[in-house]
Protein backbone atom coordinates (compact mmCIF):
# COMPACT_ATOMS: atom_id res chain seq x y z
CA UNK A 1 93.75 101.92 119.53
CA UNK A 2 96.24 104.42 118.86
CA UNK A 3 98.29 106.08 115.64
CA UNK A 4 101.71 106.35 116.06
CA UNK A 5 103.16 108.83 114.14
CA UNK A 6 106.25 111.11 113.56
CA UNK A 7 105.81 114.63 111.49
CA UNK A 8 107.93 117.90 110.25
CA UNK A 9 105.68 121.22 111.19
CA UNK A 10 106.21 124.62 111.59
CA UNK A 11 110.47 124.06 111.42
CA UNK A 12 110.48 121.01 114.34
CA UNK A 13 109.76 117.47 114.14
CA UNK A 14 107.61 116.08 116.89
CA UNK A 15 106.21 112.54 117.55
CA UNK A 16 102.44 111.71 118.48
CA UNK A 17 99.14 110.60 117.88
CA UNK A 18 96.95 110.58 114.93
CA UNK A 19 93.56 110.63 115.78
CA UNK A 20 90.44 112.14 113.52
CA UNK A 21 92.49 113.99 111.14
CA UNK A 22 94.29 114.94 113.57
CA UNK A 23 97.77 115.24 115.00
CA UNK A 24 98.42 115.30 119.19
CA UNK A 25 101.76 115.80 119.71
CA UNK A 26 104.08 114.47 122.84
CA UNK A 27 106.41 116.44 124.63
CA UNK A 28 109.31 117.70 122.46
CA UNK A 29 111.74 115.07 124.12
CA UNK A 30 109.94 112.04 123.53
CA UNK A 31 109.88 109.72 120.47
CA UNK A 32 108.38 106.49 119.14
CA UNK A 33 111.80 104.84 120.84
CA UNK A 34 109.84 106.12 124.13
CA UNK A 35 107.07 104.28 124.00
CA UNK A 36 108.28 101.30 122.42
CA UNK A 37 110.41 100.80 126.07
CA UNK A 38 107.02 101.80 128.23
CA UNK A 39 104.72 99.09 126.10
CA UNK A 40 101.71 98.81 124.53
CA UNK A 41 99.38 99.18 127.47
CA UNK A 42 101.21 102.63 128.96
CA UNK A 43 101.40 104.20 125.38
CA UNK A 44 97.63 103.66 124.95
CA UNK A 45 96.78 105.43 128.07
CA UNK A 46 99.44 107.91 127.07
CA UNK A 47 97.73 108.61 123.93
CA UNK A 48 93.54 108.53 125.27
CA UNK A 49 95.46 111.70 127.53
CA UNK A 50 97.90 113.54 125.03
CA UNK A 51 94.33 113.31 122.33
CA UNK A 52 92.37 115.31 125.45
CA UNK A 53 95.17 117.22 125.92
CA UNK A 54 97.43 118.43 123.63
CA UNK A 55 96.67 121.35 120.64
CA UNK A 56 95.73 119.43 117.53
CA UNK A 57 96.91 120.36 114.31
CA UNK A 58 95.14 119.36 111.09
CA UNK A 59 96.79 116.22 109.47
CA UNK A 60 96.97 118.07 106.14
CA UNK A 61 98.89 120.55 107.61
CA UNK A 62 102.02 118.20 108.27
CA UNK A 63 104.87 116.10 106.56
CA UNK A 64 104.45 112.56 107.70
CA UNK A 65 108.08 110.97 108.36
CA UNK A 66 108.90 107.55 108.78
CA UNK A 67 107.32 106.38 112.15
CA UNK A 68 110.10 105.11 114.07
CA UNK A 69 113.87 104.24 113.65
CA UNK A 70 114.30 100.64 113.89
CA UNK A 71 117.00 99.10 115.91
CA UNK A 72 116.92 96.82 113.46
CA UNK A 73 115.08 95.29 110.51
CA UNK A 74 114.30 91.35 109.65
CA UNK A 75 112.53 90.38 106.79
CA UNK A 76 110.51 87.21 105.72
CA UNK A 77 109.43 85.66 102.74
CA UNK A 78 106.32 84.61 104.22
CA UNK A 79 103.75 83.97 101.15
CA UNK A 80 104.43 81.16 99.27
CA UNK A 81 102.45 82.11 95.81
CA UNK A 82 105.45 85.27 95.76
CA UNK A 83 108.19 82.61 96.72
CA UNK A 84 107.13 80.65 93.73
CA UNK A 85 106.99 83.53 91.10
CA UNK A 86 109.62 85.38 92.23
CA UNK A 87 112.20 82.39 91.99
CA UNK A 88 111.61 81.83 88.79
CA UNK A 89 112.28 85.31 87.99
CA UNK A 90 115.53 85.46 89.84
CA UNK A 91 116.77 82.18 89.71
CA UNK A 92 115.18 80.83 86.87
CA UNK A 93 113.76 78.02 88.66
CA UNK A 94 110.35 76.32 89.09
CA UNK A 95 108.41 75.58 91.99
CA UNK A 96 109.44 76.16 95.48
CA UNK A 97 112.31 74.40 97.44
CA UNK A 98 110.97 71.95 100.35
CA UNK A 99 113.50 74.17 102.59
CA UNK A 100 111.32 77.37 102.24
CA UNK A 101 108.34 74.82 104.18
CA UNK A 102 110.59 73.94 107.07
CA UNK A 103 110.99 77.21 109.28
CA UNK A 104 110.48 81.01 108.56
CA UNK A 105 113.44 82.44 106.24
CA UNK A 106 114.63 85.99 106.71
CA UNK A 107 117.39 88.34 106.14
CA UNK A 108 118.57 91.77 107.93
CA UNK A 109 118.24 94.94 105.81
CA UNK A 110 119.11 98.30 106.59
CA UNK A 111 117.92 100.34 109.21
CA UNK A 112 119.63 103.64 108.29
CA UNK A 113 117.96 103.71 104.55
CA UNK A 114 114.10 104.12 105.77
CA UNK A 115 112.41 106.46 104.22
CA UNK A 116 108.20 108.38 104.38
CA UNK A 117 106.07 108.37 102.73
CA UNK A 118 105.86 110.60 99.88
CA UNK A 119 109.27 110.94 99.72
CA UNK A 120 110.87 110.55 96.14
CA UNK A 121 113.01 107.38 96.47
CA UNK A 122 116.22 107.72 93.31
CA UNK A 123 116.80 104.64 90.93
CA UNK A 124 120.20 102.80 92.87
CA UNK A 125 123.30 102.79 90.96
CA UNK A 126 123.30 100.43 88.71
CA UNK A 127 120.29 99.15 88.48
CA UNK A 128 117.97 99.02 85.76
CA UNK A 129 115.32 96.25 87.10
CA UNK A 130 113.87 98.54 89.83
CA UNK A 131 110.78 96.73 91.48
CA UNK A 132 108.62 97.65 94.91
CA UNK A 133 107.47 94.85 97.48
CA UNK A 134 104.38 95.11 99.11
CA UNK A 135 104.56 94.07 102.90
CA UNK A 136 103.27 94.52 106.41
CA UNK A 137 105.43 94.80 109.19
CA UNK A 138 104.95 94.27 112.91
CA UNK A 139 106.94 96.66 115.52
CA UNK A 140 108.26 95.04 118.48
CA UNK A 141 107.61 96.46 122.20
CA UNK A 142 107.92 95.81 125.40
CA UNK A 143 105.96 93.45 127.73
CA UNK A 144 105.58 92.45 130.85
CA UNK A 145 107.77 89.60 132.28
CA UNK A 146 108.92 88.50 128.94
CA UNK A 147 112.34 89.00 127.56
CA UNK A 148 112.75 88.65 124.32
CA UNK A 149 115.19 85.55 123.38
CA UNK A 150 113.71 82.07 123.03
CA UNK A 151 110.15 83.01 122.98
CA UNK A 152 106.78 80.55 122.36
CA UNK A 153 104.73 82.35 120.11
CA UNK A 154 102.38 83.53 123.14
CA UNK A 155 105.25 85.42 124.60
CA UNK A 156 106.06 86.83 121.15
CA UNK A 157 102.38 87.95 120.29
CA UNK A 158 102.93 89.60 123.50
CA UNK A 159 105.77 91.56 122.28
CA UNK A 160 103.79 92.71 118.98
CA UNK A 161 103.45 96.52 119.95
CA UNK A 162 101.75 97.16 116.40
CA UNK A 163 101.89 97.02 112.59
CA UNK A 164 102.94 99.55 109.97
CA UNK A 165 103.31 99.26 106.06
CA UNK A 166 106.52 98.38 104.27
CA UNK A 167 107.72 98.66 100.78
CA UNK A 168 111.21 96.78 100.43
CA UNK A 169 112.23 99.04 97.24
CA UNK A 170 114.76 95.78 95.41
CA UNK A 171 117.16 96.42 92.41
CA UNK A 172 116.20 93.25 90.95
CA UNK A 173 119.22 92.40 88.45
CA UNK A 174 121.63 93.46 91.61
CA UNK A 175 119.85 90.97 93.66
CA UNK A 176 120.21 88.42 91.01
CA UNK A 177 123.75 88.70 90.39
CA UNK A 178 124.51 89.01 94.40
CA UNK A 179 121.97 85.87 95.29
CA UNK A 180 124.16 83.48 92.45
CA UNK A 181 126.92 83.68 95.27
CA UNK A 182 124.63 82.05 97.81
CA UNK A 183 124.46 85.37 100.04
CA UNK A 184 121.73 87.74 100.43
CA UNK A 185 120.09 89.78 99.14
CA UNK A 186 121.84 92.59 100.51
CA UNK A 187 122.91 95.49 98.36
CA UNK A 188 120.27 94.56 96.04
CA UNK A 189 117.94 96.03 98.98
CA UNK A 190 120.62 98.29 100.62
CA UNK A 191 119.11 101.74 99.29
CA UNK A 192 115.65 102.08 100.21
CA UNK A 193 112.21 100.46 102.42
CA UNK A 194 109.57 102.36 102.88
CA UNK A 195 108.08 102.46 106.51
CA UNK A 196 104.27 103.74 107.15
CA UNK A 197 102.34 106.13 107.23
CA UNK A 198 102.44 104.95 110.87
CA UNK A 199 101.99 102.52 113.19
CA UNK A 200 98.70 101.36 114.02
CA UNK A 201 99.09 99.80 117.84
CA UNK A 202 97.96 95.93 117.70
CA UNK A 203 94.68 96.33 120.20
CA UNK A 204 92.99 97.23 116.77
CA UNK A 205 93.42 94.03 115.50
CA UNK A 206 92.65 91.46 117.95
CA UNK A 207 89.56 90.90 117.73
CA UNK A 208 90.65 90.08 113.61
CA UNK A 209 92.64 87.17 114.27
CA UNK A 210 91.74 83.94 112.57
CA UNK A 211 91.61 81.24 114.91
CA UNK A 212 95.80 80.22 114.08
CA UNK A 213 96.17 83.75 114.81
CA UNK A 214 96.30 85.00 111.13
CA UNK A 215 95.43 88.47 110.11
CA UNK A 216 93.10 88.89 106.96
CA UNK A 217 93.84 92.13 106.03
CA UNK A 218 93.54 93.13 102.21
CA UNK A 219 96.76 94.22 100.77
CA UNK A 220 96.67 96.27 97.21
CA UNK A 221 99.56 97.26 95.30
CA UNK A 222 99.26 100.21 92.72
CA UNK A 223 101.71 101.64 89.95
CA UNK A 224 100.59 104.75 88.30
CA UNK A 225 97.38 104.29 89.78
CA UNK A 226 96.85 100.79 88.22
CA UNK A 227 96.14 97.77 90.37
CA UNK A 228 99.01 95.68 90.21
CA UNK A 229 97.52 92.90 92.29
CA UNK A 230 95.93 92.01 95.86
CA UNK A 231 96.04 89.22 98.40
CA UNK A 232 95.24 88.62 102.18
CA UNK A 233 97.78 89.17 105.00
CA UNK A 234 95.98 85.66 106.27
CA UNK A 235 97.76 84.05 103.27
CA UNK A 236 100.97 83.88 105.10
CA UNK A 237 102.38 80.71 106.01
CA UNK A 238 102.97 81.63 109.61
CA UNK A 239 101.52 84.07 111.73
CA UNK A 240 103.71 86.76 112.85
CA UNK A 241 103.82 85.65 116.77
CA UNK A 242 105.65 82.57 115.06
CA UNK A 243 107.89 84.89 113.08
CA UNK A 244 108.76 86.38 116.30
CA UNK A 245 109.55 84.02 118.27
CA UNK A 246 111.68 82.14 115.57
CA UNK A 247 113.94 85.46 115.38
CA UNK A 248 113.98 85.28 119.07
CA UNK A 249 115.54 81.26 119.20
CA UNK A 250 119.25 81.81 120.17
CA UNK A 251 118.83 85.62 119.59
CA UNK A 252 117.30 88.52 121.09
CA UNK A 253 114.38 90.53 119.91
CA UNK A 254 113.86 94.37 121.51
CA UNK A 255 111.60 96.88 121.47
CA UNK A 256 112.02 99.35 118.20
CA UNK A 257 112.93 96.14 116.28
CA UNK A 258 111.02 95.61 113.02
CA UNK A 259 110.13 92.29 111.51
CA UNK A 260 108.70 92.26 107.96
CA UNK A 261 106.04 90.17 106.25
CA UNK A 262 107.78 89.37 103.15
CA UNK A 263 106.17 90.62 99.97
CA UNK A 264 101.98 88.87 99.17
CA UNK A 265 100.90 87.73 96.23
CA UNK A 266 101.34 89.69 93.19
CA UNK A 267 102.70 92.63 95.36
CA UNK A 268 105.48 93.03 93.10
CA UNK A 269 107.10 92.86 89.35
CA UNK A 270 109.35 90.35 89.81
CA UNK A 271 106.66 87.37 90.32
CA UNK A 272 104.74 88.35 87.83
CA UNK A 273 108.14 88.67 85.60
CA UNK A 274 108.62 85.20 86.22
CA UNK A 275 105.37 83.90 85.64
CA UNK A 276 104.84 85.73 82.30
CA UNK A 277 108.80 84.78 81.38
CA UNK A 278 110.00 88.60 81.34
CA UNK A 279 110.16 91.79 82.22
CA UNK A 280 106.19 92.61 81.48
CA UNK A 281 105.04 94.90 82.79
CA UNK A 282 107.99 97.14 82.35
CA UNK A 283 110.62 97.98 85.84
CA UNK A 284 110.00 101.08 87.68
CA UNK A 285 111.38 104.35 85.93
CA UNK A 286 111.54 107.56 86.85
CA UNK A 287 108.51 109.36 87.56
CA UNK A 288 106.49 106.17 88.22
CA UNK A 289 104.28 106.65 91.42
CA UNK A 290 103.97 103.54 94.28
CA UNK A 291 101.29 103.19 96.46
CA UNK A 292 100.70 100.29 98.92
CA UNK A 293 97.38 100.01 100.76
CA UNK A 294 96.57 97.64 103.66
CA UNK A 295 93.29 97.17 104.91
CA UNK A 296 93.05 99.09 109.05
CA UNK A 297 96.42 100.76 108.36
CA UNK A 298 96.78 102.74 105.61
CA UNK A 299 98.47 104.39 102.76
CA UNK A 300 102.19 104.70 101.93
CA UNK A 301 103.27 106.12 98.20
CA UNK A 302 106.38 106.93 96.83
CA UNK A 303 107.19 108.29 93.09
CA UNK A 304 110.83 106.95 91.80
CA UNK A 305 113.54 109.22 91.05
CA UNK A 306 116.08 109.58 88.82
CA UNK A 307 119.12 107.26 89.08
CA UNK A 308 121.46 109.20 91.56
CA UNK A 309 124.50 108.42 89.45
CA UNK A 310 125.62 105.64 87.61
CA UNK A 311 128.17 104.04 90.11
CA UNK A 312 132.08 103.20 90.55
CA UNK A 313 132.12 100.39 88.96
CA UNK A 314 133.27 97.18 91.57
CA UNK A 315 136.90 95.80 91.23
CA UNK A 316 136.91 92.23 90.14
CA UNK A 317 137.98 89.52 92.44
CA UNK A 318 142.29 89.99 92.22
CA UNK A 319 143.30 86.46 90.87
CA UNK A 320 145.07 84.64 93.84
CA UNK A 321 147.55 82.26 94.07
CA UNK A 322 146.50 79.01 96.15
CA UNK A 323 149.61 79.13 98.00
CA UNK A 324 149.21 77.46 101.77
CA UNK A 325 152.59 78.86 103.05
CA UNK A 326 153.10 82.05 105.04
CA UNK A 327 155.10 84.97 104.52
CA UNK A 328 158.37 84.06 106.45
CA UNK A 329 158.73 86.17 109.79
CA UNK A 330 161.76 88.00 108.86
CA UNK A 331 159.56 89.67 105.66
CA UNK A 332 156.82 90.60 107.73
CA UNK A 333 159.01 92.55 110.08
CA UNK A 334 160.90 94.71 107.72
């Protein structure tokens, strides 16, 4: 079992091992992209000799970053209790749709808006229904004789390199507006997720899988300190080797990609804003303090900022004629 981490100390920023309290830090030139390409079983051995090795320095003594870069970022809406609250909330409907049974749904998010833990994350412009989404998300790397499009799930469990935390920060009425167009969510999550503290390697749980190869892993969401509800990792409706190898069909999963959980039950304000028919308890506002904790991986915990500004406002669609001829030739070359 290993701790993957990424830290700022004494002016550089190194990559390495958490073990004990403790930080181990690789060479200077290597990164979490580095072992991610060598796999899980030559980054374990890598760490049991960097821990022996290397010059510890005290984990209080650093600034955790996000562990890794992701090539890129899927998320699922795995756990059908938040499916059923959340639509409500956004779309005003009951129930969930038969469609959200037949296969794993996900969307891409943005890989260049991660932030640490501890950072402050700002209010989007914008937005005045700020919410947090408590997830788990599984980090992709590489394995032996399997490449990564079309998978089975055996071949994707394979691929698993290890699990981190993730809070998909959402600007709820964005999302709601944006989603009434039948596309995304996408700048309604643009701004912010939350990757960490690090990324525990997925040895440490094997021995925790159900027998359908479920993880039951407690998952707590706080606001201010105040519970704002738990569930199971277990309670997904697939396993993540089947979320993985779904991504993979007709596609191509690498290592450094990052596939989310989707947010559990009661691990955010917008289900329980639909079940109780409004905004109670009240959006995220500045000042408010996050924290997401996941049984065998840890802590991540965020306070929210101020709004950064309060936007351009968007242009309106231009009205449009419905015209089906072309410009004539001779106008477009003058």
């Amino acid at each position: 079992m290993a701790k993957i981490a990424r830290w700022a100390h004494d002016g550089s920023i190194r990559t390495g091992f958490v073990a004990e309290g403790q930080c181990y830090a690789l060479p200077r030139e290597a990164g979490p992209q580095d072992l991610f390409d060598a796999g899980l079983p030559a980054t374990l051995k890598l760490a049991a000799a960097t821990v022996s090795s290397a010059r510890p320095v005290p984990l209080g003594q650093v600034r955790l970053l996000a562990p890794l870069a992701p090539r890129t970022m899927r998320d699922f809406v795995a756990f059908e209790e938040h499916v059923e609250g959340v639509t409500a909330s956004i779309d005003g409907a009951a129930g969930v749709v038969p469609e959200w049974y037949e296969a794993p749904t996900f969307y891409f998010t943005n890989p260049h808006t991660v932030r640490a833990t501890r950072e402050t994350v700002p209010i989007p412009s914008g937005c005045h229904l700020m919410d947090l989404e408590a997830e788990v998300a599984a980090v992709i790397g590489n394995a032996e004789s399997v490449t990564g499009t079309d998978l089975e799930p055996g071949e994707a469990h394979r691929m698993i390199f290890g699990y981190t935390i993730m809070n998909d920060w959402s600007a709820r009425d964005v999302q709601s507006r944006e989603m009434r167009v039948r596309l995304g969510p996408s700048k309604g999550k643009d701004f912010a997720t939350t990757l960490g503290p690090w990324i525990v390697t997925a040895d440490e749980f094997e021995a925790r899988h159900d027998a359908e190869g479920f993880l039951p892993l407690q998952m707590t969401a706080f606001i201010n300190g105040i519970p704002l509800g738990s569930d199971l990792l277990s309670n997904m409706g697939w396993p993540f080797a089947e979320l993985v190898a779904y991504a993979s069909q007709d596609s191509l999963v690498v290592p450094g990609d990052v596939l989310g959980s989707g947010t559990c039950a009661r691990g955010c304000l917008a289900e329980l804003w639909g079940r109780n028919g409004g905004p109670t308890p009240p959006p995220l506002a500045e000042g408010d303090t996050v924290r997401i904790e996941v049984e065998g991986i840890g802590t991540i915990e965020n306070t929210v900022g101020g709004r950064r500004r309060e936007g351009i406002p968007a242009s309106p669609a231009r009205a449009r004629g419905r015209s089906r001829a072309g410009v004539p030739a001779a106008n477009l070359a003058r």
